[in-house]
C-alpha atoms as a PDB file:
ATOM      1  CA  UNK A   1      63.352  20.944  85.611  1.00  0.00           C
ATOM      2  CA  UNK A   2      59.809  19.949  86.026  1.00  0.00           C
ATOM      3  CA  UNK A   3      58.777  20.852  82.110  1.00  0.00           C
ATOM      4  CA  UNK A   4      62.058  19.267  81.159  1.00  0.00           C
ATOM      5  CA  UNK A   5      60.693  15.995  82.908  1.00  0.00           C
ATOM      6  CA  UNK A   6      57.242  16.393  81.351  1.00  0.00           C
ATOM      7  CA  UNK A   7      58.551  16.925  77.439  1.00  0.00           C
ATOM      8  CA  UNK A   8      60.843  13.574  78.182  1.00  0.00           C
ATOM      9  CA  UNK A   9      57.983  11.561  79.316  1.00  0.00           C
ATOM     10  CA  UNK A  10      55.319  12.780  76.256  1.00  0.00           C
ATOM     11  CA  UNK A  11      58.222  11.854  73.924  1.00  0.00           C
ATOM     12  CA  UNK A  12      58.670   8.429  75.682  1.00  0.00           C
ATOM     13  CA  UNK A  13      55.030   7.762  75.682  1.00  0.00           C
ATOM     14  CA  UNK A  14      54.391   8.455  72.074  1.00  0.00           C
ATOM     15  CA  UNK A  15      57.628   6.200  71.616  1.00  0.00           C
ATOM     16  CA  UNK A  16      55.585   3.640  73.777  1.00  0.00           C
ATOM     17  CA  UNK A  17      52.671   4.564  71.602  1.00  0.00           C
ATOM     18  CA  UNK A  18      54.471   3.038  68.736  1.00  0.00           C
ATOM     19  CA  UNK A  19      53.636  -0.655  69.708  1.00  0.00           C
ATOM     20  CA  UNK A  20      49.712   0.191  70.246  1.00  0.00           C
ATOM     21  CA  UNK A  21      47.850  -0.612  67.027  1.00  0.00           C
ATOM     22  CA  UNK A  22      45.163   1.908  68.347  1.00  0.00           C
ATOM     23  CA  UNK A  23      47.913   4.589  68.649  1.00  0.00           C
ATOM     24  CA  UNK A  24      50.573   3.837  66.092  1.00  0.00           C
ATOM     25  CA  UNK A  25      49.416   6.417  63.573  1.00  0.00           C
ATOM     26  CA  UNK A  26      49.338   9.131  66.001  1.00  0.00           C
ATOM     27  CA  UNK A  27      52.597   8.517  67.254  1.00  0.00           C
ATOM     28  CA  UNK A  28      54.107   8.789  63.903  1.00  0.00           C
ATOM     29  CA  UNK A  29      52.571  11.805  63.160  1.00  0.00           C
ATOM     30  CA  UNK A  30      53.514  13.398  66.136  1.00  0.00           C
ATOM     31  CA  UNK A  31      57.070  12.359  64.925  1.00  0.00           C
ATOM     32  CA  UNK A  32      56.572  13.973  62.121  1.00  0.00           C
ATOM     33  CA  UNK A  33      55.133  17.153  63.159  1.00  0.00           C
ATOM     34  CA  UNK A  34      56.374  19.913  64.857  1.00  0.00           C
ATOM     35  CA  UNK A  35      55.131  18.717  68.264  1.00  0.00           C
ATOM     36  CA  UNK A  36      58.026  16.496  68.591  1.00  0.00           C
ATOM     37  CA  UNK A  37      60.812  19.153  67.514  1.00  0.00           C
ATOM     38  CA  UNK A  38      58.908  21.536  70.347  1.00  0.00           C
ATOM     39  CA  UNK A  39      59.158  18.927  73.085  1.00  0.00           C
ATOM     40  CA  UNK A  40      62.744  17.521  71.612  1.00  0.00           C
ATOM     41  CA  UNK A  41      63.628  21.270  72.284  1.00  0.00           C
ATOM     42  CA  UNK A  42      62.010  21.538  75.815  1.00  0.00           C
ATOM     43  CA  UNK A  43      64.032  18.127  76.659  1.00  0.00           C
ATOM     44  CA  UNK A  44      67.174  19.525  75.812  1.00  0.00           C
ATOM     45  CA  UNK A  45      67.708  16.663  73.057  1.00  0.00           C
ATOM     46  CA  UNK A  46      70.618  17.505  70.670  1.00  0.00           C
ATOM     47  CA  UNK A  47      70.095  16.915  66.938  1.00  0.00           C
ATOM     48  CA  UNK A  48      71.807  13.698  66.894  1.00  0.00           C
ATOM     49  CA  UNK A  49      69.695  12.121  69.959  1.00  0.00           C
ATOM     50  CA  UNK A  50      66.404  13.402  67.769  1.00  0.00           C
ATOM     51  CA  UNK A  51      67.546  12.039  64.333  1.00  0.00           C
ATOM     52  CA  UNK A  52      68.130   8.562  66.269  1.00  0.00           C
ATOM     53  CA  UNK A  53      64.295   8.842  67.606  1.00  0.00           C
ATOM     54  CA  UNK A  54      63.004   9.546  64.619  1.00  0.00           C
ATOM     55  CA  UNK A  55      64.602   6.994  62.741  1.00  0.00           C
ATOM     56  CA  UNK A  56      63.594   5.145  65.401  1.00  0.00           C
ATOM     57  CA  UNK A  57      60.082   6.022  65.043  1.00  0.00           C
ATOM     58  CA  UNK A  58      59.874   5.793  60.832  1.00  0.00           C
ATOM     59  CA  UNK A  59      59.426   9.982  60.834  1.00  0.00           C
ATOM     60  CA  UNK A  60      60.592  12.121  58.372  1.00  0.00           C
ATOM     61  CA  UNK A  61      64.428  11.788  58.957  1.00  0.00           C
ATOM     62  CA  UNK A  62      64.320   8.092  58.504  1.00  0.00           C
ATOM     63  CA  UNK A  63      66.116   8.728  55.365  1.00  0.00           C
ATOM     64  CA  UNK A  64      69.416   9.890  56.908  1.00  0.00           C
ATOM     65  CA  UNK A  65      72.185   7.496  56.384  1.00  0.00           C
ATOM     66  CA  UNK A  66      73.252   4.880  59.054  1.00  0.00           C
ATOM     67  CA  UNK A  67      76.985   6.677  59.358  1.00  0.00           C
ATOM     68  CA  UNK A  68      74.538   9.762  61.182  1.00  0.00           C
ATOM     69  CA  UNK A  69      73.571   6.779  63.795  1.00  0.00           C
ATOM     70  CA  UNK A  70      76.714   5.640  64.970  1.00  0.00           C
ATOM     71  CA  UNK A  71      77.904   8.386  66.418  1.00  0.00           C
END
């Protein structure tokens, strides 16, 4: 439980991160990268739940089509 806990709170901070001109950049790339797919996996977030953050976040699945985030 307790790593589960940590991966959700790095992925909520880097969501924070977002808003923070002095962070922004970083946050997207860590979006982008495999960190967040590693941590997404730790947090037990299913594919849907991780397209909808990185949409969210402008990352590389920001493409996807809107009928993905309705579900």
């Amino acid at each position: 439980m307790g790593c589960r806990s940590l991966a959700e709170a790095v992925i909520l901070q880097s969501m924070e991160d977002l808003w923070s001109p002095y962070h922004r950049e970083e946050s997207k790339e860590f979006f982008k990268g495999e960190g967040f797919k590693i941590f997404a996996k730790i947090a037990d977030l299913n594919s849907l739940k991780q397209l909808k953050i990185t949409h969210i976040s402008g990352g590389k699945n920001n493409d996807r089509t809107v009928r993905a985030n309705r579900a």
